[in-house]
PDB file of N, CA and C in Angstrom:
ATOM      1  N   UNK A   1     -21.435   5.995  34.935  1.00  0.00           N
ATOM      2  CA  UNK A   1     -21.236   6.628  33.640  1.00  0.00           C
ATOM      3  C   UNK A   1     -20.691   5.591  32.669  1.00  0.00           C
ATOM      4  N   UNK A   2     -21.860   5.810  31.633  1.00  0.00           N
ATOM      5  CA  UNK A   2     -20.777   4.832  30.629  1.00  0.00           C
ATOM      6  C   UNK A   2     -19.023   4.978  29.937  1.00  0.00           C
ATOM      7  N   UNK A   3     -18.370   3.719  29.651  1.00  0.00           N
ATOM      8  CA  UNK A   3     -17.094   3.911  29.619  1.00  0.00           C
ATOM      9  C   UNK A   3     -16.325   3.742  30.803  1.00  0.00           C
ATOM     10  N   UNK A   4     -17.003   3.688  31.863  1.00  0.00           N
ATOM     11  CA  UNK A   4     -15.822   3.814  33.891  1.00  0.00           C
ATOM     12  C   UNK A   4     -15.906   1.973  33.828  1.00  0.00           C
ATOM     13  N   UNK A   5     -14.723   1.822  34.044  1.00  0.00           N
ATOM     14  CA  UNK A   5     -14.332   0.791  33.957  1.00  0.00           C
ATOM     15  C   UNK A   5     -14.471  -0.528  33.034  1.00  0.00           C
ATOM     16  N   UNK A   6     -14.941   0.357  31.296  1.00  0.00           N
ATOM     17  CA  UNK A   6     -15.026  -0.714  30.750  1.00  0.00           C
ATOM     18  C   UNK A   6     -14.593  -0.199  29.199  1.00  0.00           C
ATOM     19  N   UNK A   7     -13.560   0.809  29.621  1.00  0.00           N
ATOM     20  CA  UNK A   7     -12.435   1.288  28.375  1.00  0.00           C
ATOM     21  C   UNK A   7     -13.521   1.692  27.416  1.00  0.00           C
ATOM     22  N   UNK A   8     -14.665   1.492  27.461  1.00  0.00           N
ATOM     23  CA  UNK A   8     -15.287   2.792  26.526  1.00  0.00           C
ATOM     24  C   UNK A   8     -15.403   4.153  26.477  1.00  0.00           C
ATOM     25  N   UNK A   9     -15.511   5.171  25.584  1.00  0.00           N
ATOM     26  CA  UNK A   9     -15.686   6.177  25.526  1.00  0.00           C
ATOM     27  C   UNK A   9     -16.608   6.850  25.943  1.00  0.00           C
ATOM     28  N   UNK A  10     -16.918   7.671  27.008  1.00  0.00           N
ATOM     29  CA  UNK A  10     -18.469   8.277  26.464  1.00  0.00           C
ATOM     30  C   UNK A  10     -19.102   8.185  25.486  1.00  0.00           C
ATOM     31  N   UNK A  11     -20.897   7.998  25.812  1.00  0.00           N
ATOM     32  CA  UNK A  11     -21.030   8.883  23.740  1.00  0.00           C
ATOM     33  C   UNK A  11     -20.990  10.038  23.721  1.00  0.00           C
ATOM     34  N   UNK A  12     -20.695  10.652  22.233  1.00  0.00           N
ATOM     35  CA  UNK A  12     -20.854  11.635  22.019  1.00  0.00           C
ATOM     36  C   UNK A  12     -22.109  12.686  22.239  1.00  0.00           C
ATOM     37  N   UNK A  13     -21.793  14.035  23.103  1.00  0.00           N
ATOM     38  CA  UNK A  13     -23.507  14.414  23.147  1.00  0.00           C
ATOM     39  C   UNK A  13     -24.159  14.472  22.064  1.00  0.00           C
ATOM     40  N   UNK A  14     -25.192  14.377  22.360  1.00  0.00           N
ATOM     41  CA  UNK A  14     -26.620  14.528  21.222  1.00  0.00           C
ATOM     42  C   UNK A  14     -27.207  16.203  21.099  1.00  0.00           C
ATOM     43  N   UNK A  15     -26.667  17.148  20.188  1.00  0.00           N
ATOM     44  CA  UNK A  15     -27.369  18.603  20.089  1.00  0.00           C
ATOM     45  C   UNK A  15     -28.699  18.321  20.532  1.00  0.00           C
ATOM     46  N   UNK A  16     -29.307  17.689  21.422  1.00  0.00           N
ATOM     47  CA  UNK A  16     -30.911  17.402  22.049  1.00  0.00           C
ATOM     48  C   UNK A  16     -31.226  19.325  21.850  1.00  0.00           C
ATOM     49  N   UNK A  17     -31.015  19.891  22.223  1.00  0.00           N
ATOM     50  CA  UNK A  17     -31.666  21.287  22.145  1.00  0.00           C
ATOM     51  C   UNK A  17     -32.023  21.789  20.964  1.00  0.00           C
ATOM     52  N   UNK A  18     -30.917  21.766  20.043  1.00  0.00           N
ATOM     53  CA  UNK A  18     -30.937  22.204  18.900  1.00  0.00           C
ATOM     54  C   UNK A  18     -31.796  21.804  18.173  1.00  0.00           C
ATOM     55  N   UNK A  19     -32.071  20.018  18.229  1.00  0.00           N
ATOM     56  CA  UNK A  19     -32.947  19.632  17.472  1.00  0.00           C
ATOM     57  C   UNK A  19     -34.117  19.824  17.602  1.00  0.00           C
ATOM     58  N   UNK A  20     -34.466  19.792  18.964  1.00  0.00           N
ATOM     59  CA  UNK A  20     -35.722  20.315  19.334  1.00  0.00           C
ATOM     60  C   UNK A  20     -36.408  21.193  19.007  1.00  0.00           C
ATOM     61  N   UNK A  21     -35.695  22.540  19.255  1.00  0.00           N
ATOM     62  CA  UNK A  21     -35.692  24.005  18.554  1.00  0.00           C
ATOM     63  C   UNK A  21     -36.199  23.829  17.279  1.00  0.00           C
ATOM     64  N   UNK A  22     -35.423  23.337  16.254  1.00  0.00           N
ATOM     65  CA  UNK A  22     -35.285  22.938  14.876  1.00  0.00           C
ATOM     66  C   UNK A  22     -36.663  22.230  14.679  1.00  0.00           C
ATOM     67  N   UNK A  23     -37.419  21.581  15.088  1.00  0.00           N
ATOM     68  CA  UNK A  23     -38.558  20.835  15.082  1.00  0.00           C
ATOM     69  C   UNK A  23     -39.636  21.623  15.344  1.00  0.00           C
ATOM     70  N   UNK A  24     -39.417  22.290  16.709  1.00  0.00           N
ATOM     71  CA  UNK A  24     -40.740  22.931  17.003  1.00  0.00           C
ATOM     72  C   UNK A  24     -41.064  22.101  17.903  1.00  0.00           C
ATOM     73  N   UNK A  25     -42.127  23.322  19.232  1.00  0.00           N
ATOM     74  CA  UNK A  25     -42.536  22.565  20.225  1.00  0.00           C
ATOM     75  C   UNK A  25     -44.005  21.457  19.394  1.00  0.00           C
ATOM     76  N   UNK A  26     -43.958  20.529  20.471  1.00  0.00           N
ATOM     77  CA  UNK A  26     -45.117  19.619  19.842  1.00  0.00           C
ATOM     78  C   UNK A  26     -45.194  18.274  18.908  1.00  0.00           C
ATOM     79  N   UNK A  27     -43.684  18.784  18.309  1.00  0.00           N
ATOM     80  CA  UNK A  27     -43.234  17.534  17.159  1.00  0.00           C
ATOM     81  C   UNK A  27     -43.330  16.197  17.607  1.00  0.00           C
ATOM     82  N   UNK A  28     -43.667  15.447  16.954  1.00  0.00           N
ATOM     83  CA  UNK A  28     -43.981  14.152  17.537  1.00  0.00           C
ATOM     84  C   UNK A  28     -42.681  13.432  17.290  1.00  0.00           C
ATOM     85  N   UNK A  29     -41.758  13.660  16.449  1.00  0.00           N
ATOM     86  CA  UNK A  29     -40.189  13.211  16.866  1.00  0.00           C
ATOM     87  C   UNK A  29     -39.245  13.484  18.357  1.00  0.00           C
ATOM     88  N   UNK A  30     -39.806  14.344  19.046  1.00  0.00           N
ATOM     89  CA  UNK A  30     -39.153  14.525  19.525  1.00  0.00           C
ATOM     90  C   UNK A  30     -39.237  13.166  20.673  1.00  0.00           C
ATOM     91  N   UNK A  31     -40.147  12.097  21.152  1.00  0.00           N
ATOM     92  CA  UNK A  31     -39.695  11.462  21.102  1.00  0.00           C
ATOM     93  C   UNK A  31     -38.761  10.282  20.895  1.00  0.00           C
ATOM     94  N   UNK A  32     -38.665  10.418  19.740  1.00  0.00           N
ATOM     95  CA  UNK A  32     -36.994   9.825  18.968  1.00  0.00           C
ATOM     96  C   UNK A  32     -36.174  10.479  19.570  1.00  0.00           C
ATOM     97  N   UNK A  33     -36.326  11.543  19.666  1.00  0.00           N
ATOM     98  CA  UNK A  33     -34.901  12.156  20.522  1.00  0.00           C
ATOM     99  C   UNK A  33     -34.790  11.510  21.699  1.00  0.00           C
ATOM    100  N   UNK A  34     -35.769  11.534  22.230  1.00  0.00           N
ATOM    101  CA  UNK A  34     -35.604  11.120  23.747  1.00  0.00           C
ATOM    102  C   UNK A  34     -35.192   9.595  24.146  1.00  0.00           C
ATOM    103  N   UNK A  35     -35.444   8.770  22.681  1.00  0.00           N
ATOM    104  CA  UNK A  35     -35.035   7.405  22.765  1.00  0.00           C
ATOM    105  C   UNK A  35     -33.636   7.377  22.727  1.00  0.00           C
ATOM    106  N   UNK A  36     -33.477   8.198  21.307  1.00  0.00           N
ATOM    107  CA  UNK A  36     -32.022   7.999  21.010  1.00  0.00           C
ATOM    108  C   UNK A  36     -30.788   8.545  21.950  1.00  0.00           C
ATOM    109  N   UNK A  37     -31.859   9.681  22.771  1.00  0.00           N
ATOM    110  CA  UNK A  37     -30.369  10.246  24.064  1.00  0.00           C
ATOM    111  C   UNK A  37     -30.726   9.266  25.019  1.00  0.00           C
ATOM    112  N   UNK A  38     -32.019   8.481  25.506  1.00  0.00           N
ATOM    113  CA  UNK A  38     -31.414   7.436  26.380  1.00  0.00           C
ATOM    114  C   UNK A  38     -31.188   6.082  26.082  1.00  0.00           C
ATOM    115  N   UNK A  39     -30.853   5.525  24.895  1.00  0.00           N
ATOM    116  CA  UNK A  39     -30.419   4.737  24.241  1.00  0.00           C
ATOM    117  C   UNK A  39     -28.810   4.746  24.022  1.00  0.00           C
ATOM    118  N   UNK A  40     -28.048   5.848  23.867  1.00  0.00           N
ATOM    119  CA  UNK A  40     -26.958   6.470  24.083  1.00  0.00           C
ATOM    120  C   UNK A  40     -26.647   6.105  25.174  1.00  0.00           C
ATOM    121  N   UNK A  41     -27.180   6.722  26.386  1.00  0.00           N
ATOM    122  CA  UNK A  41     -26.434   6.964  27.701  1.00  0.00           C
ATOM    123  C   UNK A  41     -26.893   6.111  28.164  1.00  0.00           C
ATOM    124  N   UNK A  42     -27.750   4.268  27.778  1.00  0.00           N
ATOM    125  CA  UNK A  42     -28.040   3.032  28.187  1.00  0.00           C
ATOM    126  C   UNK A  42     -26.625   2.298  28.840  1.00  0.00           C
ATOM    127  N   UNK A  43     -26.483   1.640  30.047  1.00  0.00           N
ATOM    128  CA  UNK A  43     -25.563   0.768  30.363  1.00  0.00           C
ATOM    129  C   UNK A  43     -25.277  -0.228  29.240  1.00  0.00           C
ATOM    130  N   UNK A  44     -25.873  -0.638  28.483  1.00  0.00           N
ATOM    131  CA  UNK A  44     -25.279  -1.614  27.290  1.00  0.00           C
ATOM    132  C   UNK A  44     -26.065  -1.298  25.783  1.00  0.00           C
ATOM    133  N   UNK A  45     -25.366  -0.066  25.440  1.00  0.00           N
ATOM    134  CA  UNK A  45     -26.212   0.544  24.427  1.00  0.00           C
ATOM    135  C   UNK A  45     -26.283  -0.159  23.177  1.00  0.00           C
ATOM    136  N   UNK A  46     -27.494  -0.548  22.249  1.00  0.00           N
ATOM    137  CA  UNK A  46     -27.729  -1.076  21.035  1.00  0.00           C
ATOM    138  C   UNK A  46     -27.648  -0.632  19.977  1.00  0.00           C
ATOM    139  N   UNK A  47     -26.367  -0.972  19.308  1.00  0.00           N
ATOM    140  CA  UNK A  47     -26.445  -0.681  17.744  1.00  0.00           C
ATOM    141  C   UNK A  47     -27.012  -0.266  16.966  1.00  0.00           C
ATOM    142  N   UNK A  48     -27.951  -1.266  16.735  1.00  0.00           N
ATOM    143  CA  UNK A  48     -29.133  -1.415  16.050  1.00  0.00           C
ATOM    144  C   UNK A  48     -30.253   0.210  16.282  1.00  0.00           C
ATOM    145  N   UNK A  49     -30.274  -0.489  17.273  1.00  0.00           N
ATOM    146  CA  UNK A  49     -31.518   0.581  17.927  1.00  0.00           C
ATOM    147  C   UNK A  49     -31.139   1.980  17.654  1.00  0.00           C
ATOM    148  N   UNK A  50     -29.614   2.566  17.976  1.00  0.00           N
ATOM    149  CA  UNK A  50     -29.379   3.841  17.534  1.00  0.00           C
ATOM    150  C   UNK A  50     -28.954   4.002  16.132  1.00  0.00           C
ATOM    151  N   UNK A  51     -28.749   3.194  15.692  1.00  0.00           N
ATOM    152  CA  UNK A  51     -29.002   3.851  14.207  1.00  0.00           C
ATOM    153  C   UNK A  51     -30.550   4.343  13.933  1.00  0.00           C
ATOM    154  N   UNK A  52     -31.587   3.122  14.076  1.00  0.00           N
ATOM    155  CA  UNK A  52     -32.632   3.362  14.065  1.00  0.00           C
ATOM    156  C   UNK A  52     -33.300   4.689  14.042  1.00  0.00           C
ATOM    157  N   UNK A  53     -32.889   5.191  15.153  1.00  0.00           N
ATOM    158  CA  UNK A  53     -33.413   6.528  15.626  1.00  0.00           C
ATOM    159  C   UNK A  53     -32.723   7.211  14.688  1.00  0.00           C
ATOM    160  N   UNK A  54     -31.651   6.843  14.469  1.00  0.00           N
ATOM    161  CA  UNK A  54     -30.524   8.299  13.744  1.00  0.00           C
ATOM    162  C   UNK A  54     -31.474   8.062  12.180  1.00  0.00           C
ATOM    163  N   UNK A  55     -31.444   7.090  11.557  1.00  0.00           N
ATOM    164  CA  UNK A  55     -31.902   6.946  10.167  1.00  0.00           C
ATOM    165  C   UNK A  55     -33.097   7.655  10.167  1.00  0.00           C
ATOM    166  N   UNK A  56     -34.489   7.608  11.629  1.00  0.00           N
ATOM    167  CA  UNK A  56     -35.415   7.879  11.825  1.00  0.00           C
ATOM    168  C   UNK A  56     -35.299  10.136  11.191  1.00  0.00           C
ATOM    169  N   UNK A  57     -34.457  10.118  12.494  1.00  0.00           N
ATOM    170  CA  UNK A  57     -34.238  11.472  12.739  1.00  0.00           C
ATOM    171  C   UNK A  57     -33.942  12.340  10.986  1.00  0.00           C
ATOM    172  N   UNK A  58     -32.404  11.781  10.398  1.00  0.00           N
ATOM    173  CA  UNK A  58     -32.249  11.842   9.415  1.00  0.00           C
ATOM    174  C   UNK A  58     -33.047  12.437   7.989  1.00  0.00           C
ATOM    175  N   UNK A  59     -34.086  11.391   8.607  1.00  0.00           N
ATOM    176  CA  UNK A  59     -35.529  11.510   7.356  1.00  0.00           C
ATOM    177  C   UNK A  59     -36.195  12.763   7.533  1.00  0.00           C
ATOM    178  N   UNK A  60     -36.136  13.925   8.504  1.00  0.00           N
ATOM    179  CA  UNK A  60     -37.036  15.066   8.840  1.00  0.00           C
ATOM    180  C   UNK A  60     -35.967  16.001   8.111  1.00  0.00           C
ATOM    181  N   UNK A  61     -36.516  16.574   7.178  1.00  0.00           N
ATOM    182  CA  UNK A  61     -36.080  17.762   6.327  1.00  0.00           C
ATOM    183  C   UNK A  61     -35.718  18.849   7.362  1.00  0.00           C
ATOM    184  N   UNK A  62     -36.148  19.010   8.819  1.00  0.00           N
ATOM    185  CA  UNK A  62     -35.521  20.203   9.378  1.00  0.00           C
ATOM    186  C   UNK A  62     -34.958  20.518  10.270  1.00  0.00           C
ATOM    187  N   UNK A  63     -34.539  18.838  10.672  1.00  0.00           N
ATOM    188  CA  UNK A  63     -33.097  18.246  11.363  1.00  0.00           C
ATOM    189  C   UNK A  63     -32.052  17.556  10.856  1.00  0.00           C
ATOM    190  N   UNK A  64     -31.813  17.063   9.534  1.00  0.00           N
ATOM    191  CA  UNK A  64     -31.026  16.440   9.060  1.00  0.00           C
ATOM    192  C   UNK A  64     -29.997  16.676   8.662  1.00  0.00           C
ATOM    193  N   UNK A  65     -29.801  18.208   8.881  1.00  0.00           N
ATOM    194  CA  UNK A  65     -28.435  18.506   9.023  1.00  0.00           C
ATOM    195  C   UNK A  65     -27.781  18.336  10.488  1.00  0.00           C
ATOM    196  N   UNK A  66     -28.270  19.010  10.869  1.00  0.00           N
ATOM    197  CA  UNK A  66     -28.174  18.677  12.237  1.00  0.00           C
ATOM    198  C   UNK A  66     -27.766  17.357  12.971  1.00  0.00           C
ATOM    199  N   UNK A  67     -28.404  16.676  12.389  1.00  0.00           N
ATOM    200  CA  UNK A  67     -28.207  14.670  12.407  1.00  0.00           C
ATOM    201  C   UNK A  67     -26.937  14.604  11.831  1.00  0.00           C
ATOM    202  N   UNK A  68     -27.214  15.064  10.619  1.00  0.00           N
ATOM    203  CA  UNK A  68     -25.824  14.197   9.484  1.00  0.00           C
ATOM    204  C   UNK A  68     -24.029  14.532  10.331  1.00  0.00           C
ATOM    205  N   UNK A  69     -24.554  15.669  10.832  1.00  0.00           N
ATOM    206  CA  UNK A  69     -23.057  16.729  11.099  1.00  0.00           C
ATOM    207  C   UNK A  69     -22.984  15.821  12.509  1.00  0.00           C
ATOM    208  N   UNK A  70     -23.867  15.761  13.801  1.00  0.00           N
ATOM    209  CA  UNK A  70     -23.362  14.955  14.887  1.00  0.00           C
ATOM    210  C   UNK A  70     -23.218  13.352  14.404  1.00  0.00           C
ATOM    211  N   UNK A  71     -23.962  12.787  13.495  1.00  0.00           N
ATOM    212  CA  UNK A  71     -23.723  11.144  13.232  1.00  0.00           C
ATOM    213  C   UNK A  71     -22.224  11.187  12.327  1.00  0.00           C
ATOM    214  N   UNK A  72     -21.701  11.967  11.355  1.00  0.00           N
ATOM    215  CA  UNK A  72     -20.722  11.934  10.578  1.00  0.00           C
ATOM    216  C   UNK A  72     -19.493  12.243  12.048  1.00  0.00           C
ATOM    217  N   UNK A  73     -19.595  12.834  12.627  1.00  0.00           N
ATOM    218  CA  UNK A  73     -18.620  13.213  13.436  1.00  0.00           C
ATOM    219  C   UNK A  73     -17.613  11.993  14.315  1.00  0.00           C
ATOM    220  N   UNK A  74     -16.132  12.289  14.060  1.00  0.00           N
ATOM    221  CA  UNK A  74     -15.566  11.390  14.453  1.00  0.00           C
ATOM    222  C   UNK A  74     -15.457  10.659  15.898  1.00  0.00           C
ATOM    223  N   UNK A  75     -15.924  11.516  16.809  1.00  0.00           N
ATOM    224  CA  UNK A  75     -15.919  11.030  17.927  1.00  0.00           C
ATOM    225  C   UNK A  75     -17.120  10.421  17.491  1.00  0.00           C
ATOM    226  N   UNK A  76     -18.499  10.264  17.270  1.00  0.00           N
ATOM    227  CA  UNK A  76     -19.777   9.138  17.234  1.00  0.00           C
ATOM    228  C   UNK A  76     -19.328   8.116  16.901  1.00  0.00           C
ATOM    229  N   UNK A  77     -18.585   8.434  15.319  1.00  0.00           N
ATOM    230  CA  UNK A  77     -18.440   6.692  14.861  1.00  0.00           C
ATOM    231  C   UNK A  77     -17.574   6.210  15.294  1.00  0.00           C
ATOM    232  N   UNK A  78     -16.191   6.662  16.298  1.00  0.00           N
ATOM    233  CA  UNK A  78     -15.990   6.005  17.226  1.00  0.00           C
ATOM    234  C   UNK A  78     -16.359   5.464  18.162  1.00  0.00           C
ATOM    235  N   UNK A  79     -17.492   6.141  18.932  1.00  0.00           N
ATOM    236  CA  UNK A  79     -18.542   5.652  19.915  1.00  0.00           C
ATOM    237  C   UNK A  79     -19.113   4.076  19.186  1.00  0.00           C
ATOM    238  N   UNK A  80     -19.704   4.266  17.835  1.00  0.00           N
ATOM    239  CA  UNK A  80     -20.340   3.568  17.423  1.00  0.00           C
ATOM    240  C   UNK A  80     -19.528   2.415  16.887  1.00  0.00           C
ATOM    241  N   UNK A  81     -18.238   2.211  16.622  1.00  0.00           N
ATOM    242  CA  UNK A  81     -17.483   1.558  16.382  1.00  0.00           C
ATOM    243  C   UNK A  81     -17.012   0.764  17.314  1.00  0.00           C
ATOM    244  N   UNK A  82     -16.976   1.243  18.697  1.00  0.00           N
ATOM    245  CA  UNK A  82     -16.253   0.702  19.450  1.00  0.00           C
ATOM    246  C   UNK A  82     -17.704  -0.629  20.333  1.00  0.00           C
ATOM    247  N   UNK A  83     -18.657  -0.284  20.238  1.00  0.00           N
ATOM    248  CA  UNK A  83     -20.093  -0.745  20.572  1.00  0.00           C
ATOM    249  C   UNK A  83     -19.844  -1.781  19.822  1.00  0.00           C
ATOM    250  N   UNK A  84     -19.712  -2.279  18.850  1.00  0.00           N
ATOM    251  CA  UNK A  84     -19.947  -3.695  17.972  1.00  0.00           C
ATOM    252  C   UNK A  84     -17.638  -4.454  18.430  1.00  0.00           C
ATOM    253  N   UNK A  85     -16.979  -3.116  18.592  1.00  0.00           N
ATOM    254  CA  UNK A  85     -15.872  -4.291  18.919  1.00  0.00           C
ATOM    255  C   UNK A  85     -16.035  -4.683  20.307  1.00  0.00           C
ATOM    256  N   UNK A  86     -16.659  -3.932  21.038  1.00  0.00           N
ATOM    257  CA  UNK A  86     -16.859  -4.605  22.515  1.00  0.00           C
ATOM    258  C   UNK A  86     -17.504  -5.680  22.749  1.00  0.00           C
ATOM    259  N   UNK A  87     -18.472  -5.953  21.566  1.00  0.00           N
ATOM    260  CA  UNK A  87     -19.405  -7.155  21.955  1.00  0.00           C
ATOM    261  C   UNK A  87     -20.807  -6.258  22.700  1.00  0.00           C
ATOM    262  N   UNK A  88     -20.678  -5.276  22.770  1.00  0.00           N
ATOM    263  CA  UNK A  88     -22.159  -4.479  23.270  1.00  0.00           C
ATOM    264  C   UNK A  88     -23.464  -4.611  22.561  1.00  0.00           C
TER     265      UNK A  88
END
Protein backbone atom coordinates (compact mmCIF):
# COMPACT_ATOMS: atom_id res chain seq x y z
CA UNK A 1 0.00 0.00 0.00
CA UNK A 2 1.16 3.24 -0.80
CA UNK A 3 2.52 5.45 2.15
CA UNK A 4 3.78 1.84 4.43
CA UNK A 5 6.97 2.69 5.10
CA UNK A 6 7.59 5.72 3.25
CA UNK A 7 5.65 8.44 5.53
CA UNK A 8 3.27 9.08 2.75
CA UNK A 9 -0.27 9.39 2.94
CA UNK A 10 -2.60 7.34 1.10
CA UNK A 11 -4.26 9.03 -1.86
CA UNK A 12 -7.23 10.28 -1.48
CA UNK A 13 -10.15 7.99 -2.98
CA UNK A 14 -11.27 8.84 -6.36
CA UNK A 15 -15.56 9.06 -6.37
CA UNK A 16 -14.66 6.32 -9.45
CA UNK A 17 -18.50 5.41 -9.18
CA UNK A 18 -19.94 8.54 -9.13
CA UNK A 19 -18.17 9.66 -12.01
CA UNK A 20 -18.94 6.97 -13.94
CA UNK A 21 -22.64 7.15 -13.22
CA UNK A 22 -22.34 10.89 -14.07
CA UNK A 23 -20.90 10.02 -17.58
CA UNK A 24 -22.90 7.23 -18.60
CA UNK A 25 -22.20 3.71 -19.52
CA UNK A 26 -19.95 3.73 -22.75
CA UNK A 27 -18.17 7.15 -22.21
CA UNK A 28 -15.00 7.08 -23.63
CA UNK A 29 -13.52 9.00 -20.50
CA UNK A 30 -14.01 6.62 -18.51
CA UNK A 31 -10.84 5.44 -19.35
CA UNK A 32 -9.22 8.51 -17.79
CA UNK A 33 -10.72 7.34 -14.86
CA UNK A 34 -9.16 4.25 -14.92
CA UNK A 35 -5.71 5.91 -15.55
CA UNK A 36 -6.08 8.38 -13.05
CA UNK A 37 -7.26 5.67 -10.16
CA UNK A 38 -4.27 3.61 -11.21
CA UNK A 39 -1.96 6.33 -11.50
CA UNK A 40 -3.00 7.27 -7.89
CA UNK A 41 -2.59 3.95 -6.33
CA UNK A 42 0.98 3.60 -8.66
CA UNK A 43 4.09 2.65 -6.33
CA UNK A 44 5.76 5.99 -7.45
CA UNK A 45 2.89 8.07 -8.55
CA UNK A 46 3.43 11.04 -11.25
CA UNK A 47 2.58 14.47 -10.83
CA UNK A 48 2.41 15.36 -13.96
CA UNK A 49 0.45 12.56 -15.20
CA UNK A 50 -2.35 13.09 -12.52
CA UNK A 51 -3.01 16.33 -13.04
CA UNK A 52 -3.26 15.43 -16.58
CA UNK A 53 -6.10 13.25 -16.13
CA UNK A 54 -7.66 15.63 -13.49
CA UNK A 55 -7.39 18.78 -16.05
CA UNK A 56 -8.60 16.01 -18.67
CA UNK A 57 -11.62 14.96 -16.45
CA UNK A 58 -12.31 18.64 -15.38
CA UNK A 59 -13.06 19.62 -19.06
CA UNK A 60 -16.43 17.23 -19.21
CA UNK A 61 -19.37 19.48 -18.32
CA UNK A 62 -20.95 16.41 -16.40
CA UNK A 63 -18.19 15.57 -14.09
CA UNK A 64 -16.56 18.64 -13.21
CA UNK A 65 -18.06 19.15 -10.29
CA UNK A 66 -17.48 16.19 -9.16
CA UNK A 67 -13.61 16.62 -10.13
CA UNK A 68 -13.34 20.17 -8.79
CA UNK A 69 -14.89 19.11 -5.16
CA UNK A 70 -12.43 15.72 -4.88
CA UNK A 71 -9.20 17.75 -6.58
CA UNK A 72 -9.96 21.04 -4.29
CA UNK A 73 -10.17 18.80 -1.26
CA UNK A 74 -7.63 19.05 1.41
CA UNK A 75 -6.60 15.73 1.91
CA UNK A 76 -5.67 15.49 -2.34
CA UNK A 77 -3.59 18.50 -2.31
CA UNK A 78 -1.95 17.13 0.43
CA UNK A 79 -1.52 13.87 -1.33
CA UNK A 80 -0.40 15.99 -4.17
CA UNK A 81 1.84 18.14 -2.27
CA UNK A 82 3.56 15.76 -0.53
CA UNK A 83 4.46 13.75 -4.17
CA UNK A 84 6.75 16.69 -5.43
CA UNK A 85 8.30 17.13 -1.53
CA UNK A 86 9.19 13.50 -1.58
CA UNK A 87 11.03 13.64 -4.73
CA UNK A 88 8.22 11.15 -6.30
Amino acid sequence: MLGEGCGMAEHPPLPDDKLRAALGSGHPEHGTIDRLHAELGAESPDRASIEAHVHRLRSLPEIAAIVANWWDDPSTQRFISNLSATGI
